[in-house]
Protein backbone atom coordinates (compact mmCIF):
# COMPACT_ATOMS: atom_id res chain seq x y z
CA UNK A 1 171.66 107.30 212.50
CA UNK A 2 168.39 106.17 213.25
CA UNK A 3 168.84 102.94 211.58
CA UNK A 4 171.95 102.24 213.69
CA UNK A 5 170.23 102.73 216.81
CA UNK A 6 167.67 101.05 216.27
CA UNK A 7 170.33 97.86 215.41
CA UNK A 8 172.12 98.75 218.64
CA UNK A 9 169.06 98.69 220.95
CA UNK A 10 167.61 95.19 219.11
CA UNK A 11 171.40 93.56 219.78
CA UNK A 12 171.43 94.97 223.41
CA UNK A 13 167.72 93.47 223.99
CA UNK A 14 168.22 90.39 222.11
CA UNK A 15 171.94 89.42 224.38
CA UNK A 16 170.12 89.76 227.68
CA UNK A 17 168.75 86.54 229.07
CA UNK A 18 166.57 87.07 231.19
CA UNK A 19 163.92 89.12 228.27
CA UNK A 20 164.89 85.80 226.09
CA UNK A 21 163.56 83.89 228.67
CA UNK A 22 160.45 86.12 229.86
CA UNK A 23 159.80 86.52 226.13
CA UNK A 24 159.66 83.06 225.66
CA UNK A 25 157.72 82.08 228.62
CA UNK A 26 155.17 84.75 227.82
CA UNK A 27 154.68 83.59 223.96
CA UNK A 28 154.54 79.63 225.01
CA UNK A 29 151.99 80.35 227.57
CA UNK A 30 150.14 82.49 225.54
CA UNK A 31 149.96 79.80 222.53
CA UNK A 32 149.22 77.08 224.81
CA UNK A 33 146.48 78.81 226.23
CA UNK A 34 145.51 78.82 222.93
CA UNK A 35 145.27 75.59 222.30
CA UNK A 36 143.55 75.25 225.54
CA UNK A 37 141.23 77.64 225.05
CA UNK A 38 140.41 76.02 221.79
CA UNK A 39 139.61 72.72 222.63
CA UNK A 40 137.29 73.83 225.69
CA UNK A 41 135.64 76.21 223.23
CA UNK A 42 134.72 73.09 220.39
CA UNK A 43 133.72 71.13 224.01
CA UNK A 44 131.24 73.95 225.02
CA UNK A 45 129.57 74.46 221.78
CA UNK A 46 129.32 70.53 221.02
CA UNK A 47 128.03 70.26 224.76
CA UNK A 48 125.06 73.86 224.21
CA UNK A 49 123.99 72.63 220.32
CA UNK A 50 123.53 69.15 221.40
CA UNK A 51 121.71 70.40 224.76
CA UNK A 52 119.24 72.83 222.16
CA UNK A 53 118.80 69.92 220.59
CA UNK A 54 117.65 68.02 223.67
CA UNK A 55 115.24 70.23 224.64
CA UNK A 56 113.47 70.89 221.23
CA UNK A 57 113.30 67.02 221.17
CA UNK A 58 111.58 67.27 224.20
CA UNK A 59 109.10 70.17 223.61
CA UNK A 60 107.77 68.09 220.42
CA UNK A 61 107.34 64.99 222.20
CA UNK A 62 105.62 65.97 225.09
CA UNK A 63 102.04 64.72 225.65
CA UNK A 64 98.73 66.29 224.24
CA UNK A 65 97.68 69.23 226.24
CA UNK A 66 95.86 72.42 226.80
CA UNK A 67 98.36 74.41 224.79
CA UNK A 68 98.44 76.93 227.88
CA UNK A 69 100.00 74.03 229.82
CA UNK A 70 102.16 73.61 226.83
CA UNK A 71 103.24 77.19 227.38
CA UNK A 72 104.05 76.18 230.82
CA UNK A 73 105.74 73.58 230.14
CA UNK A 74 108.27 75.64 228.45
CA UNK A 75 111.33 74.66 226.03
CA UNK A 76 114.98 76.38 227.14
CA UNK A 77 116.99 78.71 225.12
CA UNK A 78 120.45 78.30 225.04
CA UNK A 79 123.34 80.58 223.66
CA UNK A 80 126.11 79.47 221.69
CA UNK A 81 129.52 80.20 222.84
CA UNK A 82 130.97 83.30 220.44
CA UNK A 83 133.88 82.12 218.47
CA UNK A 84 136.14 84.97 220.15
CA UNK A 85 135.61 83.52 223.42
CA UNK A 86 138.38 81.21 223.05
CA UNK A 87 140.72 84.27 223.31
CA UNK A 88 138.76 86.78 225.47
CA UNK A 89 135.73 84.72 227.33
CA UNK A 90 134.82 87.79 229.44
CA UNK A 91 131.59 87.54 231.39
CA UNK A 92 130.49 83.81 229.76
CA UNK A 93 131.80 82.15 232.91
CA UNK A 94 129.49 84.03 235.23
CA UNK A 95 125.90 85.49 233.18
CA UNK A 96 124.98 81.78 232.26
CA UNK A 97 124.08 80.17 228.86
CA UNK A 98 120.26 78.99 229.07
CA UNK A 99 117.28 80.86 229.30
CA UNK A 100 113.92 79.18 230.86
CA UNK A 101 111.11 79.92 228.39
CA UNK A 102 107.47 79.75 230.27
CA UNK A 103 104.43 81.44 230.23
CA UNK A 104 103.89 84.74 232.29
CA UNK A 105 107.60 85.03 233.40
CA UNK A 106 110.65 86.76 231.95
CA UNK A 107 113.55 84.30 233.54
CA UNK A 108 117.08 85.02 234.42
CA UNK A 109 119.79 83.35 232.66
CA UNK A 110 120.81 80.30 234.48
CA UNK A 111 123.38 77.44 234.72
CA UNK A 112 126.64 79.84 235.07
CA UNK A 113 130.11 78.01 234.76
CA UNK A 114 131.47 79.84 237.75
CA UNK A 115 128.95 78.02 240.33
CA UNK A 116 130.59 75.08 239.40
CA UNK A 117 134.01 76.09 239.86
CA UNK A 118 136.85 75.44 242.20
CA UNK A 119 137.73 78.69 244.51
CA UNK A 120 140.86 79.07 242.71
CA UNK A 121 139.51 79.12 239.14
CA UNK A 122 136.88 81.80 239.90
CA UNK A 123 140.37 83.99 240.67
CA UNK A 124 141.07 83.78 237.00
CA UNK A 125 141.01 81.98 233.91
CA UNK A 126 143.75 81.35 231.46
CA UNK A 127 143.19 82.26 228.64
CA UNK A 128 145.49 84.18 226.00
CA UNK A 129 143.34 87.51 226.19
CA UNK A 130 144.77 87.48 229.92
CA UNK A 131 148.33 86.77 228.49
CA UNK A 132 147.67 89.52 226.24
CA UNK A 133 146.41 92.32 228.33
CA UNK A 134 148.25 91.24 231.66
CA UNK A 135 151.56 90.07 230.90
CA UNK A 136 152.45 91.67 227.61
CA UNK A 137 152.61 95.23 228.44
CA UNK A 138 154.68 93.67 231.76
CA UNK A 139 157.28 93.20 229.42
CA UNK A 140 157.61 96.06 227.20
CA UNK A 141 158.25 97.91 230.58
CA UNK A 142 160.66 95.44 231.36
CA UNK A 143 162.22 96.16 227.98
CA UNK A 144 161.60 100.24 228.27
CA UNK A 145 162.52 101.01 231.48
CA UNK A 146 166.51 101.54 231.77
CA UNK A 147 166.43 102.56 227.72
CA UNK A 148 167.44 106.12 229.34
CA UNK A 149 168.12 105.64 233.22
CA UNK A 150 170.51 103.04 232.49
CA UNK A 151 172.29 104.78 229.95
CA UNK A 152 172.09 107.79 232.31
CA UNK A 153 173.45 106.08 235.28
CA UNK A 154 176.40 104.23 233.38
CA UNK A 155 177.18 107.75 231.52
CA UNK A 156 176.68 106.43 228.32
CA UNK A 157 173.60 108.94 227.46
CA UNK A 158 176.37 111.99 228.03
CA UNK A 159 178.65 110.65 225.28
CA UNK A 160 176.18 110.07 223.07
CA UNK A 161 174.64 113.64 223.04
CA UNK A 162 178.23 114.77 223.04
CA UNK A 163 178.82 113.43 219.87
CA UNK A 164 176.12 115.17 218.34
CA UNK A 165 173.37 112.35 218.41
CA UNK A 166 169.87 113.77 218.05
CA UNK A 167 167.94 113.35 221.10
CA UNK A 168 164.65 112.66 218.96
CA UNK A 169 166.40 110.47 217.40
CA UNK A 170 167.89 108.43 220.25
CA UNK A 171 164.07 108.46 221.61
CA UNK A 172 162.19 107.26 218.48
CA UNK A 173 165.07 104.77 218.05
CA UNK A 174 164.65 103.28 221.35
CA UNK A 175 161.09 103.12 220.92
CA UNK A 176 160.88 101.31 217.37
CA UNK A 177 163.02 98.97 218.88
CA UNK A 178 160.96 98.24 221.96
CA UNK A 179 157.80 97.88 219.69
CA UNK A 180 159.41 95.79 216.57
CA UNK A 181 160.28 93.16 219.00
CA UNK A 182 156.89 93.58 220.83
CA UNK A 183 155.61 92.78 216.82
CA UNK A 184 157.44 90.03 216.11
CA UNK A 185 156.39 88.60 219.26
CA UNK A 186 152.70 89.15 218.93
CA UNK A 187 153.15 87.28 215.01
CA UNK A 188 152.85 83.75 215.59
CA UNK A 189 150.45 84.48 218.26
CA UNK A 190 148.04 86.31 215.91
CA UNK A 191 149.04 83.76 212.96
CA UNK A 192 147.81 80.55 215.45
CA UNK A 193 144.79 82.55 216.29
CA UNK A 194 144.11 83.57 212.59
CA UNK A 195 143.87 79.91 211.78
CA UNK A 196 141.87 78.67 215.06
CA UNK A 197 139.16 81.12 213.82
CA UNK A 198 139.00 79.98 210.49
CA UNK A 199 138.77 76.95 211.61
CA UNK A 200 136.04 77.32 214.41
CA UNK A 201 133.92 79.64 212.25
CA UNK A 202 134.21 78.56 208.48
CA UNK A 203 133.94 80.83 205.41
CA UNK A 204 132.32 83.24 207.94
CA UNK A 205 134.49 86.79 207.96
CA UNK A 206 133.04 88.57 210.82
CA UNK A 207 134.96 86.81 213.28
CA UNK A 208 138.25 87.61 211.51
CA UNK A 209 137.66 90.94 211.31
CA UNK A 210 136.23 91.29 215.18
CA UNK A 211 140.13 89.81 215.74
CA UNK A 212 141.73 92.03 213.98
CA UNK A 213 140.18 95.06 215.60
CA UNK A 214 140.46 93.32 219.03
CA UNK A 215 144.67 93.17 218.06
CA UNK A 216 144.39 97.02 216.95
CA UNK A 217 143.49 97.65 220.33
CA UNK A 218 145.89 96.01 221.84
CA UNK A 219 148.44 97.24 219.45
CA UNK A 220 147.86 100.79 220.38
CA UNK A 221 147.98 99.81 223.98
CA UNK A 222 151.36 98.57 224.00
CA UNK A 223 152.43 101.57 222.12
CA UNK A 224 150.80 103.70 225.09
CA UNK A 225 152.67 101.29 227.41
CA UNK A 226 156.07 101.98 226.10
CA UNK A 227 155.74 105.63 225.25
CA UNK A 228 154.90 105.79 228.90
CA UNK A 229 157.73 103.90 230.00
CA UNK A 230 159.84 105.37 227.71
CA UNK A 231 159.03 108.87 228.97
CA UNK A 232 159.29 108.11 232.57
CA UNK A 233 162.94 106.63 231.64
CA UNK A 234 163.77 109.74 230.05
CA UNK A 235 162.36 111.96 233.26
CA UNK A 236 164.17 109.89 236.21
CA UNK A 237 167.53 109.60 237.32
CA UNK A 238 167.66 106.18 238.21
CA UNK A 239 166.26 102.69 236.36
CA UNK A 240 165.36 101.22 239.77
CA UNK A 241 163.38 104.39 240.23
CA UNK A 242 161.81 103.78 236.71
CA UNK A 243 161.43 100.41 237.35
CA UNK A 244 158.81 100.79 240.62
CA UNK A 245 157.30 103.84 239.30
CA UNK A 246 156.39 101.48 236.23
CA UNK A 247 155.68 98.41 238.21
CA UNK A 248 153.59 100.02 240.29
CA UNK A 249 151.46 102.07 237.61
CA UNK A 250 151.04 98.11 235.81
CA UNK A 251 150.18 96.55 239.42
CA UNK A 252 147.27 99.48 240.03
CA UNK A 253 145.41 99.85 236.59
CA UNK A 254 145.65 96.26 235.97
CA UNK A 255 144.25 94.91 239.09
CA UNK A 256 143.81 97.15 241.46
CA UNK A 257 141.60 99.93 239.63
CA UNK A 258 139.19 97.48 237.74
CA UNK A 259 138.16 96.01 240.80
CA UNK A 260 137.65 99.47 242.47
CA UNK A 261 136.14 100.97 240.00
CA UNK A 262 133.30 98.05 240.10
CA UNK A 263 132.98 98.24 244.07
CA UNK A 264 132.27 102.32 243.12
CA UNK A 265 130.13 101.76 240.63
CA UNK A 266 127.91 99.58 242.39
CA UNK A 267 127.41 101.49 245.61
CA UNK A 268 126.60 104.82 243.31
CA UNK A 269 124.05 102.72 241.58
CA UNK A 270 123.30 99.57 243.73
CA UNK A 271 121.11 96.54 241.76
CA UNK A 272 118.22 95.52 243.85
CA UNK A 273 118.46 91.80 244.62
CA UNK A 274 116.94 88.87 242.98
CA UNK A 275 114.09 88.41 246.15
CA UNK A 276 113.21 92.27 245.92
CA UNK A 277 113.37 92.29 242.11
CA UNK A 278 110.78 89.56 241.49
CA UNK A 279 108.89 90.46 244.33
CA UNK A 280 108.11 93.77 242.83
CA UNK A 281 107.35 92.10 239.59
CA UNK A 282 104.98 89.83 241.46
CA UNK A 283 102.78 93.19 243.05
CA UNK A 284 102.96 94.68 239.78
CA UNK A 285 101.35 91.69 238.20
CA UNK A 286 98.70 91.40 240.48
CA UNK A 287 97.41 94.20 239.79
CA UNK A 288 96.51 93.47 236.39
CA UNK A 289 93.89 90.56 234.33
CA UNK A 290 95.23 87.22 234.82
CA UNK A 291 93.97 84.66 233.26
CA UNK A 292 94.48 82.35 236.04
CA UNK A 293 91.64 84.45 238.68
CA UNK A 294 88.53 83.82 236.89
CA UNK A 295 86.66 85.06 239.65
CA UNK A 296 88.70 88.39 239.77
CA UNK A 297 87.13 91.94 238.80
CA UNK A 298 89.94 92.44 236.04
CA UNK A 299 88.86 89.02 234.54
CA UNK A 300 84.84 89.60 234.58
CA UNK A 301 85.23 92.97 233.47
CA UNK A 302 87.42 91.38 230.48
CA UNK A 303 85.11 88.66 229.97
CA UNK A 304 82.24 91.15 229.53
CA UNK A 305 84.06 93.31 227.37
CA UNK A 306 84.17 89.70 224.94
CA UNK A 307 80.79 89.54 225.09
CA UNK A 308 79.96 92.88 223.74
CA UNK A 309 82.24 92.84 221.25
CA UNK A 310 81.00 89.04 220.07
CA UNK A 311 77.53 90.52 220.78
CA UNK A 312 76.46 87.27 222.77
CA UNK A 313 75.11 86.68 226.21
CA UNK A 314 76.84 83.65 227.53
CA UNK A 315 80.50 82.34 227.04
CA UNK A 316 79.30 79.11 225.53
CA UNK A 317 78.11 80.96 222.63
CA UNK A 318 81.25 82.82 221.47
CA UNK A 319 83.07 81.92 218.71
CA UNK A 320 86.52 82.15 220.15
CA UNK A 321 87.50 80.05 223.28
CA UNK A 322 87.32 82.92 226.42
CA UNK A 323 90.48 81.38 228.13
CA UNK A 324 92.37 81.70 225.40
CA UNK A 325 91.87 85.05 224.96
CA UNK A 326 92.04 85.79 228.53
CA UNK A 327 95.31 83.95 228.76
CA UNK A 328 97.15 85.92 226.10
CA UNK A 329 95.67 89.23 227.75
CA UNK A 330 97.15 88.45 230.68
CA UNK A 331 100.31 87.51 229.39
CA UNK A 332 100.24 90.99 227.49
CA UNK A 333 99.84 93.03 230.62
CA UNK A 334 102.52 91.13 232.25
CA UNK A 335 104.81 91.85 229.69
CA UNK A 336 104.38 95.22 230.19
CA UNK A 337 104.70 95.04 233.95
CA UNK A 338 107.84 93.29 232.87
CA UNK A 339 109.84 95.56 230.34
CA UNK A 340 109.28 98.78 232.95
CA UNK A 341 110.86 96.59 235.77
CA UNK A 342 113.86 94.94 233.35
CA UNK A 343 114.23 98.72 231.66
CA UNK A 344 114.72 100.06 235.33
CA UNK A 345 117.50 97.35 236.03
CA UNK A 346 119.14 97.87 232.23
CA UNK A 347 119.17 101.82 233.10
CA UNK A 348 121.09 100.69 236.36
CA UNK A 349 123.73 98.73 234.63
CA UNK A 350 124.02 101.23 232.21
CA UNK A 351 124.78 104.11 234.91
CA UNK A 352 127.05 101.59 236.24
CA UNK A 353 128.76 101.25 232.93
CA UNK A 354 128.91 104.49 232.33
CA UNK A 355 130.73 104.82 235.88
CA UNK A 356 133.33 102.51 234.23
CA UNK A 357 133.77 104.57 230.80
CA UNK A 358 134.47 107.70 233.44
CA UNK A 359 137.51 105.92 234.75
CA UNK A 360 138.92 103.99 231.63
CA UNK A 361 139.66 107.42 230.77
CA UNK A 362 142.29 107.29 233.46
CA UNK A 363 142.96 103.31 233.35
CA UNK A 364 143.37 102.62 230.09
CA UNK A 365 143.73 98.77 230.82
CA UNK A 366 139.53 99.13 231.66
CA UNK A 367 139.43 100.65 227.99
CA UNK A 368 141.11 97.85 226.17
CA UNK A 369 139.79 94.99 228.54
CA UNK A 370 136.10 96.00 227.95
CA UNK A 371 137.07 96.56 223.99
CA UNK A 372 138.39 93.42 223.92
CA UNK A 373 135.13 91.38 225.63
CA UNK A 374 132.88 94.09 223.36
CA UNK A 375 134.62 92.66 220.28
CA UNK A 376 134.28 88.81 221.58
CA UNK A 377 130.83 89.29 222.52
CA UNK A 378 131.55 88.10 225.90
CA UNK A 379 130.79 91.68 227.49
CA UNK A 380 126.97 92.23 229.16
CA UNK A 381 125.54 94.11 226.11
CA UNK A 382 125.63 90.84 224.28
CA UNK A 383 124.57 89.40 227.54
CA UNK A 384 121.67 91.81 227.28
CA UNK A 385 121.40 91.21 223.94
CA UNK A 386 121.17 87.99 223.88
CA UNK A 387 117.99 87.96 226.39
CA UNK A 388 116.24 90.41 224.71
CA UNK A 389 116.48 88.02 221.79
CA UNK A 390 115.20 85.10 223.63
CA UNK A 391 112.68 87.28 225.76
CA UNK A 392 111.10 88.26 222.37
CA UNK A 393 110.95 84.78 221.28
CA UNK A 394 108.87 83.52 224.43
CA UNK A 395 106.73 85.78 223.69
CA UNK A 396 105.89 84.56 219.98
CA UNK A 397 106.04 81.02 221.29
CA UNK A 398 103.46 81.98 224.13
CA UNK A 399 101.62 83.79 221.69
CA UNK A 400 101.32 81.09 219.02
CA UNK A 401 99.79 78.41 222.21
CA UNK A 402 97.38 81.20 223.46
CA UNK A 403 95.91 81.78 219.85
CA UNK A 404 95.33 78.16 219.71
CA UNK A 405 93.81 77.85 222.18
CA UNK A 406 91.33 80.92 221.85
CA UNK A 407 90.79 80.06 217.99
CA UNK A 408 91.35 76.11 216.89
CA UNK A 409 88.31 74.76 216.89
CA UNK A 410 88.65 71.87 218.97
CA UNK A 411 88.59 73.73 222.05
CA UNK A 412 84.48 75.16 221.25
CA UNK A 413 83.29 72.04 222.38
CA UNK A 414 84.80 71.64 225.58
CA UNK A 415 83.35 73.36 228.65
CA UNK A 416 86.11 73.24 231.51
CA UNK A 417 89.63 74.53 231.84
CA UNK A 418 90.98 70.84 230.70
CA UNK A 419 92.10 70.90 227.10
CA UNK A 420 93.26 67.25 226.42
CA UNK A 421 93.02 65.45 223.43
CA UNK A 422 95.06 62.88 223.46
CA UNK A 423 94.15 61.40 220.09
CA UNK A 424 93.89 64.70 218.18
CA UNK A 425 96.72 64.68 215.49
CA UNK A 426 96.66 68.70 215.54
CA UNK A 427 98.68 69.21 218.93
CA UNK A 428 101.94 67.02 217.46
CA UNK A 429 101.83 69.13 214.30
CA UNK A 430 101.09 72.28 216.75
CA UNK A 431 104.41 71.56 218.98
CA UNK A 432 106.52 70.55 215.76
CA UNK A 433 105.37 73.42 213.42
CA UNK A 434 106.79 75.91 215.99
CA UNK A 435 109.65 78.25 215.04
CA UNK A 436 113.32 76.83 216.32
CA UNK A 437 115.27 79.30 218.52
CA UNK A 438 117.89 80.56 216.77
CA UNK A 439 119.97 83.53 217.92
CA UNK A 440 120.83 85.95 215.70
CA UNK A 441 124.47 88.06 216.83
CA UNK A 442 124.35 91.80 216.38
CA UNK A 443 126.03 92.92 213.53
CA UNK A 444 129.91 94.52 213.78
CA UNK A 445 128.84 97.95 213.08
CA UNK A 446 126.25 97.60 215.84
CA UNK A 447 129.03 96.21 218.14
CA UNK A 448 131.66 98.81 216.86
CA UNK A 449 129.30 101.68 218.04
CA UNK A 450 128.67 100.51 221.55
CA UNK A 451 132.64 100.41 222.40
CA UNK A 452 133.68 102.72 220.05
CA UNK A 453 134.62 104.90 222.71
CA UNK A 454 136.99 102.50 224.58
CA UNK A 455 138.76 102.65 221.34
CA UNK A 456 138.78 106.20 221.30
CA UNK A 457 139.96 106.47 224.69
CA UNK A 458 143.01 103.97 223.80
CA UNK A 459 143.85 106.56 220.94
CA UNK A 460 143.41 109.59 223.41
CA UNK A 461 146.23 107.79 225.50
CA UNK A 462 148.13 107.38 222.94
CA UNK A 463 147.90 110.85 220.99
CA UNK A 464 149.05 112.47 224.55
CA UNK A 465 151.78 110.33 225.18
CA UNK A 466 153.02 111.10 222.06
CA UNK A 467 153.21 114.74 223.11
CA UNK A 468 154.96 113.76 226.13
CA UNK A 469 157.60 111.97 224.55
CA UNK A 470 158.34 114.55 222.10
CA UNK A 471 158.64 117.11 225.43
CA UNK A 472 160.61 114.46 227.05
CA UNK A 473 162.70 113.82 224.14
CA UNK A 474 163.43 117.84 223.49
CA UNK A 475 164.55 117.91 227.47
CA UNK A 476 166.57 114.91 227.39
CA UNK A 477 169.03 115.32 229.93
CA UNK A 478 172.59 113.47 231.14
C-alpha cells in the first residue's frame, strides 16, 4: 500500500506543469549559477595570488633602509578566496580580502567587493547557495501543500480512509514522495558541484567533505520544510488556506526574520564606530613607551633601565642599538593596548552572535544559512580567523626588523636615527630571507565545533516535526 501511494503521488506531481516547469527553472538556475559562480571564483583567486605576489615583489625590492622604516613600509596580506565560496560566498563580498601590515598598528581588513558594487547587486548575489536555501524549500511547499487540503476539498481523502487506507500510511507516502523528487532534483546539482570542487581544489579532501556536510544540512532542512507543510495540509480545511499560511511562514524566516534579528542584535550590543574605536586605541597608546618620543618619561626611564642592565653610562657604549630595542618595546606595549581593545569588539560580535543562535532556534533558515557560510568559510569566525592569523604574522615580521636593528652590527657605528646603507648587501638578504605569508585554514573539526549547534538546531526542527506529523497523521480528518 505504501508503495502504491507513493507511485500515485510521483504520477500526480510529475503530470502537473506548472512544478515541471518551476522544477526546471529552479535546477537550470541553480546550475548556471554554478557555472557562474565558478568562473568568478578561478577570476578572484588568479586576481588575490597574483596581487600576494605583487606585493612580496615589492617588499624585497624596496630600497636600503633603517629596518624600522622597513617595518613601516609594510607588505599586505591577502586572503585567498575558500573553495566553497563559489556555492555559499557569505560575508567575502563585504569583510574585505587584504590586510595592511605596518608597524605599531593592528589594521582593518580593506578593499571589500561590495564598495564597488552597483546598488542592485549589494541586494543579493546569485549564487547557487541562494538557489538552495531560498528557492528550494519554495517548492517543496509548492509540492506539499494541497497533498491533504486538496484531497480534502475534492473528497477524495474520505474515500480513501473509507476503504480502509492507513492514515500513517497515506502521510509517510505523501511525504517520501515530496522528498524523492526533492532528491532527484538536488542530484545533478550536487554531482556538478562534486566535480567543480575537485577541480578547484585538487587531491585535497577537506573541501569535499565541508560539501557534503553543507548538503546534510540542507537535506534535513527540506525534510523540516515538508513535514511542516505536510502537517499544516493535514490540519486545514482548505489548500488556499495552506498555501498562505506556508507562503507566508517562507516569506518571514527567509527574509524578513534574518534581517530583524540583525537590526536586534545590534542595538542590544551596538559596535562602537571606526573614529571612536581607533581613537581609544590612540589614548591607550599614549600612555605607554614609544619609541618614537625620545624625550618622553616612559622612554628615559626605559633607556636607563638599558643602561643598568648593560652596566654602561652612555648609549654609545652599549652593545645593542637603544632604538632598536626601544622600538620593539614599544611595539610590545601597543600590542597589548591592542588585543584588550580588539578582545572587547570580538566579545561584542560574539554577544551579537549569540543573539542570532537565540533566534535560529525559531528560524531555522538562520540555522542552515549560517551552517552553510560556517562550512564555506565565508562566515566572520573565519573572518576573525583569518586576522588573527595575519595580526600574528605582523608581529613576527615587525619583530624580525626591530631585532635587526637593535642587534646587527652595522647599526653600532651610526649615531642618529638614520639607518641607511645603501651599499650594504645585508638589508636585500634581510627583506628576502623573511617568512612568506601564508594562511593556514582552521581545520574541519575546529570548524564543525563552532556551528555545531546550527546543525543541532536543524535536527531539533526536524525531530519535533516528526512528532507533529505522527499527531497529525493519527487525527487525520475528512
Amino acid at each position: 500500500m505504501l508503495v502504491r501511494i507513493i507511485r500515485k503521488e510521483v504520477t500526480e506531481l510529475i503530470r502537473d506543469h506548472r512544478l515541471r516547469i518551476f522544477a526546471a527553472g529552479i535546477v537550470v538556475l541553480t546550475a548556471v549559477a554554478l557555472c557562474v559562480g565558478l568562473v568568478h571564483h578561478k577570476n578572484v583567486q588568479a586576481f588575490r595570488q597574483e596581487s600576494q605576489l605583487l606585493t612580496r615583489q615589492q617588499w624585497e625590492k624596496q630600497p636600503a633602509r633603517n629596518p624600522h622604516g622597513a617595518a613601516h613600509y609594510g607588505i599586505y596580506a591577502i586572503k585567498d578566496s575558500p573553495v566553497l565560496s563559489f556555492i555559499e560566498n557569505g560575508i567575502s563580498d563585504f569583510s574585505g580580502y587584504a590586510m595592511y601590515l605596518e608597524a605599531h598598528y593592528q589594521n582593518p581588513m580593506r578593499y571589500r567587493s561590495a564598495e564597488d558594487a552597483t546598488a542592485i547587486s549589494r541586494m543579493g548575489n546569485f549564487t547557487a547557495g541562494a538557489m538552495l536555501q531560498y528557492y528550494f524549500p519554495l517548492f517543496i511547499i509548492l509540492m506539499a501543500y494541497p497533498c491533504f487540503a486538496s484531497e480534502r476539498e475534492n473528497g477524495t481523502l474520505r474515500q480513501l480512509l473509507a476503504h480502509g487506507v492507513s492514515r500513517h500510511k497515506l502521510f509517510w507516502g505523501k511525504a517520501i514522495a515530496i522528498l524523492g523528487i526533492q532528491a532527484v532534483l538536488c542530484l545533478p546539482i550536487i554531482a556538478i558541484s562534486l566535480v567543480s570542487i575537485w577541480y578547484l581544489s585538487g587531491s585535497e579532501s577537506e573541501p569535499i567533505l565541508r560539501f557534503l556536510l553543507m548538503i546534510s544540512g540542507l537535506m534535513v532542512y527540506y525534510v523540516a520544510t515538508a513535514l511542516l507543510t505536510l502537517s499544516v495540509s493535514a490540519i486545514v480545511k482548505r489548500s488556499a488556506t495552506a498555501l498562505a499560511i506556508m507562503l507566508g511562514f517562507w516569506f518571514i524566516t527567509t527574509f524578513v526574520a534574518p534581517v530583524v534579528t540583525t537590526a536586534i542584535a545590534e542595538q542590544l550590543h551596538p559596535v562602537p564606530s571606526a573614529e571612536d574605536f581607533a581613537l581609544g586605541i590612540n589614548e591607550d597608546k599614549l600612555k605607554g613607551l614609544d619609541g618614537h618620543r625620545a624625550g618622553s618619561d616612559s622612554y628615559r626611564a626605559f633607556v636607563d633601565s638599558v643602561l643598568q642592565h648593560y652596566n654602561v653610562k652612555r648609549t654609545e657604549d652599549l652593545p645593542v642599538n637603544i632604538y632598536g630595542l626601544a622600538f620593539q618595546k614599544g611595539e610590545d606595549y601597543s600590542n597589548t593596548v591592542m588585543d584588550a581593545h580588539y578582545d572587547d569588539l570580538t566579545s561584542i560580535y560574539e554577544d551579537q552572535a549569540r543573539v542570532r543562535r537565540s533566534v535560529a532556534a525559531f528560524v531555522p533558515f538562520i540555522a542552515v544559512r549560517s551552517w552553510l557560510m560556517g562550512l564555506a568559510g565565508t562566515d566572520f569566525w573565519h573572518h576573525a580567523h583569518f586576522h588573527r592569523f595575519a595580526e600574528d604574522y605582523r608581529r613576527t615580521f615587525v619583530k624580525i626588523l626591530n631585532d635587526d636593528l637593535a642587534y646587527y652590527e652595522g647599526h653600532l657605528t651610526t649615531k642618529d636615527r638614520e639607518y641607511q646603507f645603501a651599499t650594504d648587501p645585508h638589508f636585500s638578504t634581510l627583506y628576502a630571507k623573511m617568512p612568506h605569508f601564508q594562511y593556514i585554514r582552521p581545520e574541519l573539526s575546529e570548524v564543525f565545533t563552532v556551528n555545531q549547534s546550527y546543525f543541532a538546531i536543524l535536527i531539533f526542527w526536524c525531530l519535533g516535526l516528526l512528532a507533529c506529523c505522527f499527531a497529525s497523521a493519527k487525527g487525520l480528518k475528512p
